[in-house]
Protein backbone atom coordinates (compact mmCIF):
# COMPACT_ATOMS: atom_id res chain seq x y z
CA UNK A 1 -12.45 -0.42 -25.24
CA UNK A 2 -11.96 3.09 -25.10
CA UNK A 3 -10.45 5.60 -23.16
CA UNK A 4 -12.87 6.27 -20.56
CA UNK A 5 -14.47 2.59 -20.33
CA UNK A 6 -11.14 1.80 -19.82
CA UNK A 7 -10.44 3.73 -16.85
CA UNK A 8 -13.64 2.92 -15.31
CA UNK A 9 -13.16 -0.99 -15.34
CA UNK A 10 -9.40 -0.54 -13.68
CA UNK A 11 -11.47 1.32 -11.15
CA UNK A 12 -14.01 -1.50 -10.59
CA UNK A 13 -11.32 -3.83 -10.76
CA UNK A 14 -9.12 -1.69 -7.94
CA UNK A 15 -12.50 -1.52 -5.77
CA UNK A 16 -13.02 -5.10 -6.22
CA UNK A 17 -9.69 -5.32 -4.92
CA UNK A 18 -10.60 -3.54 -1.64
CA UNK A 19 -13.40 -6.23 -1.23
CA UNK A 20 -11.26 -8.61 -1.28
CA UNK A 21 -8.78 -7.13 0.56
CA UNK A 22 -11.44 -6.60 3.69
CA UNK A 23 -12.76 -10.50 3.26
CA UNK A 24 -8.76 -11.53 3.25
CA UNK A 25 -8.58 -9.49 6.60
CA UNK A 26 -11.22 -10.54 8.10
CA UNK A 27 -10.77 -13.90 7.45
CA UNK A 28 -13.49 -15.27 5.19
CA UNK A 29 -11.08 -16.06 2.47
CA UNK A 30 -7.75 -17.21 3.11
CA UNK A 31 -4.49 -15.07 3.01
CA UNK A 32 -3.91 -15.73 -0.52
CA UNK A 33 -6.85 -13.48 -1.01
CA UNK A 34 -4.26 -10.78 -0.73
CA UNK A 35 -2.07 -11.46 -3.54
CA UNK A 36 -5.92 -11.67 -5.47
CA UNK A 37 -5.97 -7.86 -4.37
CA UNK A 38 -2.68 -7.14 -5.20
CA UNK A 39 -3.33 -8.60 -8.70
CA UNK A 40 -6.51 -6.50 -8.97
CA UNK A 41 -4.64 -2.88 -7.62
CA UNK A 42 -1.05 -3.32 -9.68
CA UNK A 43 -2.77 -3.16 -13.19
CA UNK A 44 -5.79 -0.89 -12.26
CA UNK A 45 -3.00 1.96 -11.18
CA UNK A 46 -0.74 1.15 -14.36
CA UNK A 47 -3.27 2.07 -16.59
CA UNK A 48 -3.24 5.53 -16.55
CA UNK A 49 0.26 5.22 -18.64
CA UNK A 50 -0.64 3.01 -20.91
CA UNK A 51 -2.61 3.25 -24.36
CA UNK A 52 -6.31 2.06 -24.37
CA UNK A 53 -5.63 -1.38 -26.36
CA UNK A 54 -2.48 -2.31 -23.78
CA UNK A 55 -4.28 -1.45 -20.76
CA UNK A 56 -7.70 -3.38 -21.60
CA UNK A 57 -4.97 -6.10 -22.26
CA UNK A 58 -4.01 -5.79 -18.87
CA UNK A 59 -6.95 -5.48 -17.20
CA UNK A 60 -8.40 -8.61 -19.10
CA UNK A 61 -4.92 -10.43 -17.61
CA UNK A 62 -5.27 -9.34 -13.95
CA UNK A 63 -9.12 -9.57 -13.96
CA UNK A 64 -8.65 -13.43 -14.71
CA UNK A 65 -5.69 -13.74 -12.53
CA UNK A 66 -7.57 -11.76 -9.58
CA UNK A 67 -10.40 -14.39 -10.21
CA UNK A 68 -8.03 -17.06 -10.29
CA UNK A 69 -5.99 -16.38 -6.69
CA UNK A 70 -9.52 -15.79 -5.73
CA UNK A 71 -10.61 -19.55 -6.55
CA UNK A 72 -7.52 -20.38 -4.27
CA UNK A 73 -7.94 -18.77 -2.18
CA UNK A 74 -11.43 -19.98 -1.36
CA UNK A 75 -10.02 -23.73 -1.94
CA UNK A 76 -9.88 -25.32 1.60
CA UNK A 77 -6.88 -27.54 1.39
CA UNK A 78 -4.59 -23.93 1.18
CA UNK A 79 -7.48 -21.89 2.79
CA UNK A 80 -5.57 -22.26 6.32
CA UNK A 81 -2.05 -20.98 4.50
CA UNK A 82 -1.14 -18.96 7.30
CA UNK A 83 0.30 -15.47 6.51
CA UNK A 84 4.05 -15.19 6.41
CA UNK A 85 5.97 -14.43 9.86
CA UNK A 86 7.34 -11.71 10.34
CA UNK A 87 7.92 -11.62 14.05
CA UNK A 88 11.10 -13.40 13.71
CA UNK A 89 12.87 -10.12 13.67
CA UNK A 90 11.69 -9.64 17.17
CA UNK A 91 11.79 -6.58 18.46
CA UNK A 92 12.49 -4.79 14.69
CA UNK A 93 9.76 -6.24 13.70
CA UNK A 94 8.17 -2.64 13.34
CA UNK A 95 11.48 -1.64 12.22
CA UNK A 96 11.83 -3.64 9.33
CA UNK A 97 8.09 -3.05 7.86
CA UNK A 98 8.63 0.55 8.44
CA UNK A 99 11.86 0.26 6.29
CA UNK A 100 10.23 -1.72 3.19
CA UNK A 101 6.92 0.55 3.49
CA UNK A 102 9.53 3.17 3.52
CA UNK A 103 11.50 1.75 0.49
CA UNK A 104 7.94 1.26 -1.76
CA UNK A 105 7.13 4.90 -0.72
CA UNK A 106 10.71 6.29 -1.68
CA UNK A 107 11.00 4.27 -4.68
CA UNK A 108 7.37 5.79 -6.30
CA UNK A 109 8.42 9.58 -5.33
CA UNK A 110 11.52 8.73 -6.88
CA UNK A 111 10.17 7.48 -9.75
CA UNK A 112 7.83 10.50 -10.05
CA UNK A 113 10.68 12.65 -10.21
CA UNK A 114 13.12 14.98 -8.48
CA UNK A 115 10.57 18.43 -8.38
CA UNK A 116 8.18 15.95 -7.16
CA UNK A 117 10.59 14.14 -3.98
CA UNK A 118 11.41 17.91 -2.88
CA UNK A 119 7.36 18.39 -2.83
CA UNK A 120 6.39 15.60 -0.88
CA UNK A 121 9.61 16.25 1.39
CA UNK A 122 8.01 19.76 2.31
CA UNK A 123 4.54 18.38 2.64
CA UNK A 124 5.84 15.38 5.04
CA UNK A 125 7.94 17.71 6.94
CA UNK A 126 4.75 20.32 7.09
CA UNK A 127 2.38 17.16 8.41
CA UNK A 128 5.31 15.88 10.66
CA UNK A 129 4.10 18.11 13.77
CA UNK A 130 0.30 17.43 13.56
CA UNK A 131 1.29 13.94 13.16
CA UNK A 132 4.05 13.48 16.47
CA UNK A 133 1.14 15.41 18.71
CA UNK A 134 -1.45 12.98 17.31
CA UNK A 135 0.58 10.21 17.92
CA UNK A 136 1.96 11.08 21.25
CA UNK A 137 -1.62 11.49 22.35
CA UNK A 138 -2.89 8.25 21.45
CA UNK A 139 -0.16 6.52 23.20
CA UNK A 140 -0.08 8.63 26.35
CA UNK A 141 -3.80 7.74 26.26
CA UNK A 142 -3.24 3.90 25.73
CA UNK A 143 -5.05 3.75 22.81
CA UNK A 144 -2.54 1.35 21.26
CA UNK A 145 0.54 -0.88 21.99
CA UNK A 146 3.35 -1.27 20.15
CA UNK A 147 5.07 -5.21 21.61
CA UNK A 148 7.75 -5.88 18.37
CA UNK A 149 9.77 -2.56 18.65
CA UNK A 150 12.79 -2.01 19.40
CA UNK A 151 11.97 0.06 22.38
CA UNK A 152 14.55 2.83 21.13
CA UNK A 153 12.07 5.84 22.29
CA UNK A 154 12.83 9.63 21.22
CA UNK A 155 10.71 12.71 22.10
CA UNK A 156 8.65 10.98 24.01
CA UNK A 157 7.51 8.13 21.44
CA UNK A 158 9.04 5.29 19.84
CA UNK A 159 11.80 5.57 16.56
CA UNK A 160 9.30 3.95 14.70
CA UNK A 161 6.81 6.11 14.84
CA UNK A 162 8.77 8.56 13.83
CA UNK A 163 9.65 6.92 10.59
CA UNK A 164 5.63 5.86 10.74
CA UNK A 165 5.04 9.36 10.49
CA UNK A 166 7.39 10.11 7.58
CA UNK A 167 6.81 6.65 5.39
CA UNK A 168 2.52 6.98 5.71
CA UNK A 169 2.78 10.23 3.80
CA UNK A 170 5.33 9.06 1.72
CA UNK A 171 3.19 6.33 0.48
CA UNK A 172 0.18 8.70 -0.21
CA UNK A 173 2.14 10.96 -2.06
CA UNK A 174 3.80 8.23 -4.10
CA UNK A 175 0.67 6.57 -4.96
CA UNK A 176 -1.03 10.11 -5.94
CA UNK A 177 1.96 10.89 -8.09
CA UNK A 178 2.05 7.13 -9.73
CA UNK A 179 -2.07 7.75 -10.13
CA UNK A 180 -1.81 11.75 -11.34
CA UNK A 181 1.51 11.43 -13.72
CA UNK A 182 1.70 12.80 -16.91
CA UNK A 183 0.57 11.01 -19.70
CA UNK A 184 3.57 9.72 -21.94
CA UNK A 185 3.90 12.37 -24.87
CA UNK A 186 1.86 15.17 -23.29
């Protein structure tokens, strides 16, 4: 395949992903439907690296595993797999997502470089205020509840959404560096 035909299937493949992402989540295929999603968006993202007769390797691998977690997922003796528990941190529950969420995000902008980190540091911190008035709103408001926190609260709203407001951003910013990097040799 080449270049472009490439590209286009990893982006079919990374939208099917979404579909069955949203079916996972709303609970017409079981919870393994998510690591069928994460098996459609790894290799569609990758690709942009990668020379035309790797990444069509690729795809061609996660396309048939996608299809395959897929089958299992839809397979009623492990349909009811519940998803894993995370509430036994208790009340760092939030805590502790916001910390791996936080690592994935770091570890991408990392990866992406050190011009790159300082970038998304000044765009974060440029967001930040927009973000704490949005977010103090919505909970003065009762729009949400927060139960597994750890109920440390500063300026108003809780420490992790705080680091909620840092890591969300983060993540973008990794993802559109890991999506818009520099092709290898250029």
């Amino acid at each position: 395949m080449d270049r472009g035909r490439t590209r286009r299937f990893a982006w079919g493949l990374f939208g099917l992903g979404v579909v069955v992402l949203w079916l996972t989540v709303g609970g017409l295929v079981g919870p393994v439907g998510g690591l069928a999603a994460a098996a459609y968006f790894v290799p569609a993202l990758r690709v942009r690296t990668e020379s035309a007769g790797r990444a069509t390797a690729e795809l061609a691998v996660a396309a048939t595993a996608g299809l395959g977690l897929f089958v299992v997922a839809m397979f009623r003796p492990l349909a009811g797999l519940p998803l894993p528990e995370i509430s036994v941190f208790g009340p760092y529950t939030y805590l502790a997502t916001e910390v791996a969420f936080g690592a994935l995000a770091f570890a991408l902008l990392a990866r992406a470089g050190r011009g790159e980190l300082r970038r998304a540091g000044a765009t974060i911190a440029a967001i930040y205020p927009l973000a704490y008035v949005w977010d103090w709103y919505t909970l003065e408001v009762g729009v949400f509840a927060i139960p597994l926190r750890t109920g440390v609260e500063f300026a108003g709203i809780p420490l992790e959404e705080h680091l909620f407001m840092v890591v969300v951003p983060a993540l973008i910013l990794g993802v559109h560096e890991t999506l818009n990097e520099r092709e290898a040799g250029a």
